[in-house]
N, C-alpha and C. Protein backbone atom coordinates (compact mmCIF):
# COMPACT_ATOMS: atom_id res chain seq x y z
N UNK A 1 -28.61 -20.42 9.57
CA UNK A 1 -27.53 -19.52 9.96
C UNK A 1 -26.78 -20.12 11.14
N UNK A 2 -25.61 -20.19 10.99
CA UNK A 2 -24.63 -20.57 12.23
C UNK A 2 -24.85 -19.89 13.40
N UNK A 3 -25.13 -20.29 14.42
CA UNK A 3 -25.12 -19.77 16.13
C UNK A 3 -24.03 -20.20 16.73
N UNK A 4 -23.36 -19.29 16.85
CA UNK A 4 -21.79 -19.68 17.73
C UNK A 4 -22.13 -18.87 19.55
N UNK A 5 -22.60 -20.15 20.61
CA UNK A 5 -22.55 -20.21 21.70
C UNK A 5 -21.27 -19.94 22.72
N UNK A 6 -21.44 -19.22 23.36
CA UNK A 6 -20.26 -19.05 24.10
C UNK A 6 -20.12 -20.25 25.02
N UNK A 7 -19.40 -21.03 24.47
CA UNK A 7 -19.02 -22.39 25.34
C UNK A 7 -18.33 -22.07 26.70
N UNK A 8 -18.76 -22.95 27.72
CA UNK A 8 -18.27 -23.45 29.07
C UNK A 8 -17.22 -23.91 29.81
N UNK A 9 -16.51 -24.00 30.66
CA UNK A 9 -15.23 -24.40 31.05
C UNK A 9 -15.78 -26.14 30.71
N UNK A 10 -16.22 -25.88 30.58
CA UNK A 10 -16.52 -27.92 31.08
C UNK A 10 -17.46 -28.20 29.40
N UNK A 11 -16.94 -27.51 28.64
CA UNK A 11 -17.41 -27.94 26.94
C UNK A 11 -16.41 -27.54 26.20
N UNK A 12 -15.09 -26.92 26.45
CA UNK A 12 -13.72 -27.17 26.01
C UNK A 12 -12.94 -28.40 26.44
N UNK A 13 -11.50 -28.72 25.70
CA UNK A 13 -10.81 -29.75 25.74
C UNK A 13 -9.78 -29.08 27.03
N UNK A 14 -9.32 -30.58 27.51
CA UNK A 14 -8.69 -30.31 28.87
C UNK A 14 -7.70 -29.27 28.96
N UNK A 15 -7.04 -28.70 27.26
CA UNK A 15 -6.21 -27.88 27.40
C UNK A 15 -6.48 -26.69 27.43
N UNK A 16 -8.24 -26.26 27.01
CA UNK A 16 -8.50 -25.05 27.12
C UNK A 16 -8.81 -24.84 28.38
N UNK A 17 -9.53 -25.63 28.70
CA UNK A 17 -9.76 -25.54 30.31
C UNK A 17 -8.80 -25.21 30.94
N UNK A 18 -7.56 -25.53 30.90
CA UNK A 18 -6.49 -24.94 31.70
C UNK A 18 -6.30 -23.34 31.54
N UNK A 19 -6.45 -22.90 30.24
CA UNK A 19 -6.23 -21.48 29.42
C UNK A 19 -7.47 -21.19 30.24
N UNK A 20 -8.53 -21.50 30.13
CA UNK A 20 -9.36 -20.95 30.83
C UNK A 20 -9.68 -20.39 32.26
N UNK A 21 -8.55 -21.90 33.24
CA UNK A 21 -8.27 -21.26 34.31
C UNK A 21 -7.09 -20.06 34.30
N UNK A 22 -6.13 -19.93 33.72
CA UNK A 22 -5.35 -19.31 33.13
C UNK A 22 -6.01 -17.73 33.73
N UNK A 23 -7.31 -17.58 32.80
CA UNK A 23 -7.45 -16.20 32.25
C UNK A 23 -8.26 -15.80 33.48
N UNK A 24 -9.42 -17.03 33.90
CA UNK A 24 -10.19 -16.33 35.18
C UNK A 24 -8.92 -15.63 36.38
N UNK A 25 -7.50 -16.60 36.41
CA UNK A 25 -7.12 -15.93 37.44
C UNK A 25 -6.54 -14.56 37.26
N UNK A 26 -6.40 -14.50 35.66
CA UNK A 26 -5.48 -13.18 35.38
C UNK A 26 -6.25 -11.84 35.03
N UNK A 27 -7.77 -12.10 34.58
CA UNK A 27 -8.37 -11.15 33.91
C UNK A 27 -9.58 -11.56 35.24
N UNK A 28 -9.61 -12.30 35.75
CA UNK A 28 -11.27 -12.58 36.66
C UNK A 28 -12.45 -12.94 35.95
N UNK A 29 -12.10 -13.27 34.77
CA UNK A 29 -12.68 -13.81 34.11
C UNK A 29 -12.87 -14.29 32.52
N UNK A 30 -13.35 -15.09 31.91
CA UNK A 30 -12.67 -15.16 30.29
C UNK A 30 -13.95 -14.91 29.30
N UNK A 31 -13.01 -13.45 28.62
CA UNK A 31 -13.98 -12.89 27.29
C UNK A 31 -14.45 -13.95 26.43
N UNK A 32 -16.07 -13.45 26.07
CA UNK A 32 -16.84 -14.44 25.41
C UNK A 32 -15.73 -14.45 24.29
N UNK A 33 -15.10 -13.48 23.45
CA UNK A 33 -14.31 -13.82 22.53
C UNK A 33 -13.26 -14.99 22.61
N UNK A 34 -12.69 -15.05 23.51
CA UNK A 34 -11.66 -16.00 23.74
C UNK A 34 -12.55 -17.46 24.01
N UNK A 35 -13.38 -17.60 24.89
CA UNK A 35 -14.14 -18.42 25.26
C UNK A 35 -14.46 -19.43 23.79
N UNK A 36 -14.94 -18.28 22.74
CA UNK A 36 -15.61 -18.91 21.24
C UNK A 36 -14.60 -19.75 20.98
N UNK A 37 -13.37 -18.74 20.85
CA UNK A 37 -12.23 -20.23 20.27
C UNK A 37 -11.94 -20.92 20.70
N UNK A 38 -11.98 -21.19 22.07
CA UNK A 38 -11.70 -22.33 22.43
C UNK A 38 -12.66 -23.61 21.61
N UNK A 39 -13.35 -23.19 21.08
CA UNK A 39 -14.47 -24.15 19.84
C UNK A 39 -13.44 -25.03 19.39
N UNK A 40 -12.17 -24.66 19.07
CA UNK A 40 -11.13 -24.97 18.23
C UNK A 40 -9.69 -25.55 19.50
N UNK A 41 -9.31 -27.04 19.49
CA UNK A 41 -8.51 -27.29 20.24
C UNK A 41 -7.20 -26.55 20.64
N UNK A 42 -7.12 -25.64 19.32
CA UNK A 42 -5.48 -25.09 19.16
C UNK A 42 -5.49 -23.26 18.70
N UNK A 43 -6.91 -22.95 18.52
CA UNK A 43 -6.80 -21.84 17.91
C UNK A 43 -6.87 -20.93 19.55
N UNK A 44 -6.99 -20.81 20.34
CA UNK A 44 -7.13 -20.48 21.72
C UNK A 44 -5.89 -20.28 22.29
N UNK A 45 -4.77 -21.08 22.01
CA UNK A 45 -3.39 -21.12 22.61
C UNK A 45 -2.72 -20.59 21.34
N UNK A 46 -3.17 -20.79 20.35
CA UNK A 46 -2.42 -19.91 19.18
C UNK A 46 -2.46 -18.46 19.33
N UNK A 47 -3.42 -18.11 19.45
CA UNK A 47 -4.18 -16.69 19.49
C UNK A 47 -3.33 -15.90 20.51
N UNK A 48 -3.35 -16.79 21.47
CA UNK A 48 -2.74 -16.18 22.99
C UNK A 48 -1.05 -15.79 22.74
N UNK A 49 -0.30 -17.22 22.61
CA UNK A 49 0.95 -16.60 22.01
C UNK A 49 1.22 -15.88 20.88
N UNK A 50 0.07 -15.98 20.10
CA UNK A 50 0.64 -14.23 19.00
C UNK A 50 0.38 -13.19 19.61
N UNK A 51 -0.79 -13.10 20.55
CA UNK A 51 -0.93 -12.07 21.28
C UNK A 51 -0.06 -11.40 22.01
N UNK A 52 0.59 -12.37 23.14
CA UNK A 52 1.68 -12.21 23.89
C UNK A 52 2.88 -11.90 23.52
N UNK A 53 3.19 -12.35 22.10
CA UNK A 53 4.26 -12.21 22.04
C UNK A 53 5.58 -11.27 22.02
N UNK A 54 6.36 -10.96 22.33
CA UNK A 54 7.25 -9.63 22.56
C UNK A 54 7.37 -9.47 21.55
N UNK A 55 7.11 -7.56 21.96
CA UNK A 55 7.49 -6.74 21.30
C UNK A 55 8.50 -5.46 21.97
N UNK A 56 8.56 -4.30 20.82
CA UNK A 56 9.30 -2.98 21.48
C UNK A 56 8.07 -2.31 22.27
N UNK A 57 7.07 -2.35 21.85
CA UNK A 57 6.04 -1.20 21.69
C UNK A 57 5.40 -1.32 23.35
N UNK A 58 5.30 -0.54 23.56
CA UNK A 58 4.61 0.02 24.83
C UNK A 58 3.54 -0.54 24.86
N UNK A 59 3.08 -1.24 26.00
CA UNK A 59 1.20 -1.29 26.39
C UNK A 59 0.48 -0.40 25.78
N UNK A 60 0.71 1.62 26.08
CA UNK A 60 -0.22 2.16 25.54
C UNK A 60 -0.12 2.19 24.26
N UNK A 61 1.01 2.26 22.96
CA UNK A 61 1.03 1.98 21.88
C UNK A 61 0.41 0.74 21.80
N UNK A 62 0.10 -0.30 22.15
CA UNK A 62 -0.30 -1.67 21.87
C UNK A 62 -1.70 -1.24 21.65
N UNK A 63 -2.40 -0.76 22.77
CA UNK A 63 -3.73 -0.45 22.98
C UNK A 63 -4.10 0.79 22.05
N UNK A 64 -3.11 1.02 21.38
CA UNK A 64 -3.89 2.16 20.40
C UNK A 64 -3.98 2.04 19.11
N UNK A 65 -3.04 1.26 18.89
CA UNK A 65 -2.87 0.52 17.88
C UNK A 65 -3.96 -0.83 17.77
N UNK A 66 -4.62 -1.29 18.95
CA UNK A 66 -5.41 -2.03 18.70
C UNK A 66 -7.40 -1.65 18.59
N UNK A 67 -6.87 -0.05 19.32
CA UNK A 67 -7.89 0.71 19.06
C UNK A 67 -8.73 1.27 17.58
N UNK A 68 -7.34 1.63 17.12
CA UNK A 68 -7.67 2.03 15.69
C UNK A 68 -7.92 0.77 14.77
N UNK A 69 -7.07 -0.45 14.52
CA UNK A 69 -7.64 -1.41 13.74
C UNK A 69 -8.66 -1.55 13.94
N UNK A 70 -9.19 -1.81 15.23
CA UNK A 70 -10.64 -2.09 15.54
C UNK A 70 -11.87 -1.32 15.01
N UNK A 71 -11.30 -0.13 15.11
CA UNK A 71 -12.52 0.77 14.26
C UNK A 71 -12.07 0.75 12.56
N UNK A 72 -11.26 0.49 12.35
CA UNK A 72 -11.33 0.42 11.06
C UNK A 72 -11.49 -1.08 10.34
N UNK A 73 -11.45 -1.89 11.40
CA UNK A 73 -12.50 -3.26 11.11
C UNK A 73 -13.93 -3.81 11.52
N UNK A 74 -14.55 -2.19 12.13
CA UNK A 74 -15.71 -2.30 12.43
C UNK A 74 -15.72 -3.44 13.61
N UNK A 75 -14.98 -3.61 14.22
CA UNK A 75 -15.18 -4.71 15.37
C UNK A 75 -15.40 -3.81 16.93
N UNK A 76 -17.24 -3.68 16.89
CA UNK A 76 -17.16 -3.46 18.57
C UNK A 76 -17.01 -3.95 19.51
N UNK A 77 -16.90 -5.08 19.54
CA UNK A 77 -16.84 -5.96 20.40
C UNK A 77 -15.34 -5.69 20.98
N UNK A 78 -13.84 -5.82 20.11
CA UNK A 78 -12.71 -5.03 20.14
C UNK A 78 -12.33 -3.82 20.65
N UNK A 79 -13.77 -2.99 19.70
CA UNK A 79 -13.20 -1.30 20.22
C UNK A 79 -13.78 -1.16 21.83
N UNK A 80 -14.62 -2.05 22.60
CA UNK A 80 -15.19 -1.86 24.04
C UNK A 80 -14.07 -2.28 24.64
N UNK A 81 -13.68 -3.35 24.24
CA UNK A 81 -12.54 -4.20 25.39
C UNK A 81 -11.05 -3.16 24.95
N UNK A 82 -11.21 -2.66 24.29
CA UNK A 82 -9.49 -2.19 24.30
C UNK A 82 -9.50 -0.53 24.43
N UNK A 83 -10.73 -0.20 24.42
CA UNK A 83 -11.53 1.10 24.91
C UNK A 83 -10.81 0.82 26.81
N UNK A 84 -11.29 -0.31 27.58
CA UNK A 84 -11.31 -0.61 28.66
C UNK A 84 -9.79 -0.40 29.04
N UNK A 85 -9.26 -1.42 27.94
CA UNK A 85 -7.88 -1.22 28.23
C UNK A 85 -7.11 -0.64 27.95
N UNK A 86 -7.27 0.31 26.89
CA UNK A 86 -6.62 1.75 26.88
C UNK A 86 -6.63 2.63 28.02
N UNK A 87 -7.13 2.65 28.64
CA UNK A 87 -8.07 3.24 29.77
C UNK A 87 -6.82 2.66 31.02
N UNK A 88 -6.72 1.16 31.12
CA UNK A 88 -5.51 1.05 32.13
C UNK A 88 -4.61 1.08 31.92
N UNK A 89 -4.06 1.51 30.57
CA UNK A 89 -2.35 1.90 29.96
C UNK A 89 -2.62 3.19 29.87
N UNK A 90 -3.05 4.56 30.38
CA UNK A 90 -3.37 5.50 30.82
C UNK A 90 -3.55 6.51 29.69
N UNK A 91 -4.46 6.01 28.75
CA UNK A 91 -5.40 6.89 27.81
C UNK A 91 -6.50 6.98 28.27
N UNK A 92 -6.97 8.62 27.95
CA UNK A 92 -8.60 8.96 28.59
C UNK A 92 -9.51 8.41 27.33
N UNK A 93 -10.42 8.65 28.06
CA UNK A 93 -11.94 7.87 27.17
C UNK A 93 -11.73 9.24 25.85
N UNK A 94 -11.25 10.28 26.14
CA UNK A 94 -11.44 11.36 25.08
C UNK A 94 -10.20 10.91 23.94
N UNK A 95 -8.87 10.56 24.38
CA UNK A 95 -8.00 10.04 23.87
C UNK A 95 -8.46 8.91 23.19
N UNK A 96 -9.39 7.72 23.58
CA UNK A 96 -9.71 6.69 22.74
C UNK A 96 -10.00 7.12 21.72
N UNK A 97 -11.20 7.87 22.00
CA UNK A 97 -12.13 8.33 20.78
C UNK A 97 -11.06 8.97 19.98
N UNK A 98 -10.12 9.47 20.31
CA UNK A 98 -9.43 10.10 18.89
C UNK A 98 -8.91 9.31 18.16
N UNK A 99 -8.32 8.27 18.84
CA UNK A 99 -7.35 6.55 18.22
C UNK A 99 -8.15 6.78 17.31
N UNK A 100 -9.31 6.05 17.73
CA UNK A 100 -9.87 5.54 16.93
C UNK A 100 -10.85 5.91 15.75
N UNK A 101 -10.14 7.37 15.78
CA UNK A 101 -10.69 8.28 14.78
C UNK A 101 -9.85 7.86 13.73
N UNK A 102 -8.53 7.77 14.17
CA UNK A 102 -7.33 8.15 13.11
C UNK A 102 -6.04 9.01 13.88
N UNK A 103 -6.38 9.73 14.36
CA UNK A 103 -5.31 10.17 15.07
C UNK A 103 -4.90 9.88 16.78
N UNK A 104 -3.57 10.92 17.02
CA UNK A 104 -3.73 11.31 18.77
C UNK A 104 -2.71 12.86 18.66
N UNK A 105 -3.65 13.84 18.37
CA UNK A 105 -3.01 15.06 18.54
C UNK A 105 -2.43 15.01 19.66
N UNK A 106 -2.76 14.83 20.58
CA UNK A 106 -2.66 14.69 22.15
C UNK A 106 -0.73 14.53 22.13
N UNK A 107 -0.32 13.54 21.08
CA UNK A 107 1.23 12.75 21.25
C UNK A 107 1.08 12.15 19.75
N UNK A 108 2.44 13.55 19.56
CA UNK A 108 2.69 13.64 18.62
C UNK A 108 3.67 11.86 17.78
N UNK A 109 4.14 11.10 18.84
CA UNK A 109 4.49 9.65 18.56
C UNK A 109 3.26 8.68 18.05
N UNK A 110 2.73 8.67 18.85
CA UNK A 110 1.56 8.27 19.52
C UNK A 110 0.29 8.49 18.14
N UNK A 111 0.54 9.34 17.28
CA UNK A 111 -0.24 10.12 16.61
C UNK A 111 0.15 9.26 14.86
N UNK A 112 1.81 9.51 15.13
CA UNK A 112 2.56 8.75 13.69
C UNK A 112 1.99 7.21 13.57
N UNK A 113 2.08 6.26 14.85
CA UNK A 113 1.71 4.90 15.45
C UNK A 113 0.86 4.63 14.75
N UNK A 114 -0.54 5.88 15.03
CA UNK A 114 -2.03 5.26 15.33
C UNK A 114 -2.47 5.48 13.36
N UNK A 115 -1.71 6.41 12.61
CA UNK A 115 -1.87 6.70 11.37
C UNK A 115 -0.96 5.57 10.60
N UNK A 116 -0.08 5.39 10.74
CA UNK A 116 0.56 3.96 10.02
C UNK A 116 -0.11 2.93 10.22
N UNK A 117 -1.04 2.35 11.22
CA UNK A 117 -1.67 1.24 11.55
C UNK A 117 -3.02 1.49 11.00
N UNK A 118 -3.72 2.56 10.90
CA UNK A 118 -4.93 2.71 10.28
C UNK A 118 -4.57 2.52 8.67
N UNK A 119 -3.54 3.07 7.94
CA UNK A 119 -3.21 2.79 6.72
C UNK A 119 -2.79 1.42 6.62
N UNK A 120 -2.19 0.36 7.75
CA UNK A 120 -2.17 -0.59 7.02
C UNK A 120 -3.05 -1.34 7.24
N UNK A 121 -4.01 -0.78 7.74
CA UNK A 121 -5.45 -2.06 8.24
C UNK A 121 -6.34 -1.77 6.85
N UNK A 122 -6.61 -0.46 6.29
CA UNK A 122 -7.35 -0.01 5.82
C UNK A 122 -6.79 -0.21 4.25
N UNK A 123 -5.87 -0.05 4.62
CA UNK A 123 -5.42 -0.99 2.47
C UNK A 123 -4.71 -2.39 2.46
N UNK A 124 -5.08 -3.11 3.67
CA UNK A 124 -5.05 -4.22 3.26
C UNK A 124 -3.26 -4.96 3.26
N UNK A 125 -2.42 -4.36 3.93
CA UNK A 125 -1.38 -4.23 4.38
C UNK A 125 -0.36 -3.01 3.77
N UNK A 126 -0.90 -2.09 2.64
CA UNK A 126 -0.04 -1.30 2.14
C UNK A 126 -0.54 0.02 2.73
N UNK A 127 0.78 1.18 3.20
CA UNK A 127 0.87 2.19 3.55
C UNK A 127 1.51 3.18 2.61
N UNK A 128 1.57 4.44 2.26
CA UNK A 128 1.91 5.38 2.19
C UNK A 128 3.97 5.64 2.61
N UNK A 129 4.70 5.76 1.59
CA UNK A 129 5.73 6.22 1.79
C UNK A 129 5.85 7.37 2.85
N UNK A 130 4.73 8.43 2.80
CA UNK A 130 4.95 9.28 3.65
C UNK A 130 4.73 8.56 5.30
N UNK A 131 3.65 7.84 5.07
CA UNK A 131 3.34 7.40 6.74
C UNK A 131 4.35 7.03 7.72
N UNK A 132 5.02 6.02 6.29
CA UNK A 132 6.30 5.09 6.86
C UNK A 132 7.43 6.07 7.24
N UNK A 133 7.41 7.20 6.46
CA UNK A 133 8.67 7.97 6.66
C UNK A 133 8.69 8.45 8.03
N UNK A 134 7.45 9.23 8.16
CA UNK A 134 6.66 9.93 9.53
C UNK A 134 6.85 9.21 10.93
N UNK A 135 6.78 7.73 10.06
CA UNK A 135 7.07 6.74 11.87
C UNK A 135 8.38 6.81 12.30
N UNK A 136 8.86 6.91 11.49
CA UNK A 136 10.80 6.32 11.51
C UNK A 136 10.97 7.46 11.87
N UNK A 137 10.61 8.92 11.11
CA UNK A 137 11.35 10.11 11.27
C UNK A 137 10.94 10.38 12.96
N UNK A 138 10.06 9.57 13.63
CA UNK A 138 9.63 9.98 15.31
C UNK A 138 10.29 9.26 16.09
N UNK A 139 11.05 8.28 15.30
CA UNK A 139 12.00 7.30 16.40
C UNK A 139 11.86 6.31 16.27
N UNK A 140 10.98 5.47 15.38
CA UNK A 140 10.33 4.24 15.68
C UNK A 140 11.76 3.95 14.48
N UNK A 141 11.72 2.31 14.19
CA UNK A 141 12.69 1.58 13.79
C UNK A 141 12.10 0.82 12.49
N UNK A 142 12.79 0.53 11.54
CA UNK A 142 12.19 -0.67 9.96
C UNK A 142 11.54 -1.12 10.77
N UNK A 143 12.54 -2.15 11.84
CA UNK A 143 12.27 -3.27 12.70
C UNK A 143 11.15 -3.53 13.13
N UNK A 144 10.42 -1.92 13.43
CA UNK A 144 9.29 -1.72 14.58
C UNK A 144 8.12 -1.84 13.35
N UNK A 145 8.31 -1.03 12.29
CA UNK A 145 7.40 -1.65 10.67
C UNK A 145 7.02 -3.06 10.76
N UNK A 146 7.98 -3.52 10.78
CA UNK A 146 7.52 -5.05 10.97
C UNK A 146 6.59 -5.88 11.72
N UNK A 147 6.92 -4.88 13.30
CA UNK A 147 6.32 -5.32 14.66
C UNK A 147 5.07 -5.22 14.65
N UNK A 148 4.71 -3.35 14.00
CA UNK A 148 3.30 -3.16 13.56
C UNK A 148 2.59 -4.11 12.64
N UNK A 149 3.29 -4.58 11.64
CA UNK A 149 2.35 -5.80 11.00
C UNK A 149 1.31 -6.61 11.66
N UNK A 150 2.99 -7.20 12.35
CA UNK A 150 2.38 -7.81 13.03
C UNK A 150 1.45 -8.00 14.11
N UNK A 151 1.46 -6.76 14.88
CA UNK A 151 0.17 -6.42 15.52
C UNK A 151 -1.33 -5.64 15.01
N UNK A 152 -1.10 -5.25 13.49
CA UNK A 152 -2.08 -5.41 13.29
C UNK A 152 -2.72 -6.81 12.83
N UNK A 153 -2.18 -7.45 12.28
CA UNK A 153 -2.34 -8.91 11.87
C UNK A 153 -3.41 -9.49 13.18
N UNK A 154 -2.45 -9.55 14.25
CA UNK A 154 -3.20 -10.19 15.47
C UNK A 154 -4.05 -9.92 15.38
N UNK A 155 -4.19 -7.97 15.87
CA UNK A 155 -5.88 -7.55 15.72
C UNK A 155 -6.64 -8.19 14.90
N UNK A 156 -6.45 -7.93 13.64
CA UNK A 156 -7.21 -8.20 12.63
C UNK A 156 -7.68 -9.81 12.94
N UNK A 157 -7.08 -10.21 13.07
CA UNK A 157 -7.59 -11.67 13.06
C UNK A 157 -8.76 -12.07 14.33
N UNK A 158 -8.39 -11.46 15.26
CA UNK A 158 -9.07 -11.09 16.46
C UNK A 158 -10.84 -10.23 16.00
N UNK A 159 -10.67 -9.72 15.33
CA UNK A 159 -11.43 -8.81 14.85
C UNK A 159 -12.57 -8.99 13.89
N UNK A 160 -11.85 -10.45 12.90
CA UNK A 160 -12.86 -11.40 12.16
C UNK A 160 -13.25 -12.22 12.75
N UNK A 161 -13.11 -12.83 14.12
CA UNK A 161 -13.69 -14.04 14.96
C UNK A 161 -14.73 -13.37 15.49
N UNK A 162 -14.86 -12.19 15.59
CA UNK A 162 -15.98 -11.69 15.96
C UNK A 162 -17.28 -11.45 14.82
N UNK A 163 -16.33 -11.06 13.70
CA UNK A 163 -17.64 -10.84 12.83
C UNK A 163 -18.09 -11.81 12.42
N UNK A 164 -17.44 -13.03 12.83
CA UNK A 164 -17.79 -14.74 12.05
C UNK A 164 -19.15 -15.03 13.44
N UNK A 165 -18.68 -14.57 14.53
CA UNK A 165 -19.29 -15.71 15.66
C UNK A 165 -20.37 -14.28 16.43
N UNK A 166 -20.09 -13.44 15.71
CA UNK A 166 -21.01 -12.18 16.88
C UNK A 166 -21.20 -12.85 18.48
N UNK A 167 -20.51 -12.64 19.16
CA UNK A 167 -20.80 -13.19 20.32
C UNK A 167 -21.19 -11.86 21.21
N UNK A 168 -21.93 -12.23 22.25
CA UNK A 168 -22.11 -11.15 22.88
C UNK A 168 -21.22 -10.09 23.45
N UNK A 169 -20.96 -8.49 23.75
CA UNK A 169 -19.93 -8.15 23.98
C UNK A 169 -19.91 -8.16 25.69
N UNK A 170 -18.85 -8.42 26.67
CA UNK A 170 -19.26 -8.65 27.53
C UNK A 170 -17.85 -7.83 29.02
N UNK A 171 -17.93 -6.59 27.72
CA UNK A 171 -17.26 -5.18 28.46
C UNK A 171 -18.49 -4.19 27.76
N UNK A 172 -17.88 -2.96 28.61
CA UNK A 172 -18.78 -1.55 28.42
C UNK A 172 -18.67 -1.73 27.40
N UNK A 173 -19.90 -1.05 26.51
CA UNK A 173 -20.04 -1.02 25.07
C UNK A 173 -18.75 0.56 24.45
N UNK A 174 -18.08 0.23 23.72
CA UNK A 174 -17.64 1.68 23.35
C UNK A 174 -18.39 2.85 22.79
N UNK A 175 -18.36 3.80 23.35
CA UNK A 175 -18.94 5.39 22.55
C UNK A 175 -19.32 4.73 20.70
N UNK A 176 -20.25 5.11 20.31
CA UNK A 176 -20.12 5.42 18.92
C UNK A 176 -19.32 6.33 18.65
N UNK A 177 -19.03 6.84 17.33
CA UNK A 177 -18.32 7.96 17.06
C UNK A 177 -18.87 7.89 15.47
């Protein structure tokens, strides 16, 4: 069986090492997740600019939207760290747990978001005419359809490096539910 080690600043290539200093100064330190890919010369700086990359969507839409894929890709390792960081884009721990139920009664936007992204994680990129209607009819844009893809995409991909490499999780564990 494959053992995927959480490699070292000084057992990546000189360019992760930089990403690596990168993240200790920005986060104080770098998730075993990120750490794994650096295994890979290019998948580490790939990862990062899809991550980063602009969008419309709000931090806390980001984080709820990355909440719910996560539980609907079974990735805890995901649902702890974005549990954390839902938490500093100013969702309560009670609010997570609903993301990542499926809904956010709480916000009624917020609520359309987290149900279009669970439908498209959960069939595999296809949603529901109604879902789609529900987002648009709250304000959101085609455009922003798109955006969600693509952030679930990220997740998702984020989400299988974990189930490939189980690395240790190395934030608070999230609530079961």
């Amino acid at each position: 069986m494959a053992n995927f080690s959480v490699p070292s600043r000084g057992d990546v290539s000189a360019n992760n090492q930089e990403i690596f200093d990168n993240l200790n100064k920005a986060l104080g330190m770098v998730p075993n997740l990120y750490a794994v890919m650096a295994l890979s010369d290019t998948a580490l700086g790939n990862y990062l600019a899809f991550q980063n990359a602009k969008t419309t969507f709000s931090n806390k839409e980001k984080q709820a939207v990355n909440l719910v894929v996560s539980q609907v890709n079974e990735c805890l390792y995901c649902q702890s760290a974005h549990t954390v960081l839902g938490k500093l884009n100013g969702l309560t721990e009670a609010q997570t747990i609903e993301i990542r139920k499926g809904s956010a009664s709480f916000d009624k936007r917020l609520d359309v978001l987290v149900t279009l992204a669970k439908e498209i994680t959960a069939n595999k990129g296809f949603a529901s005419t109604e879902a789609i209607d529900a987002f648009i009819n709250a304000g959101y844009t085609k455009g922003q359809v798109i955006e969600l893809v693509f952030l679930v995409a990220e997740k998702t991909a984020m989400n299988y490096v974990h189930a490939i490499t189980k690395v240790e999780i190395d934030f608070p564990v999230a609530q079961a539910i």
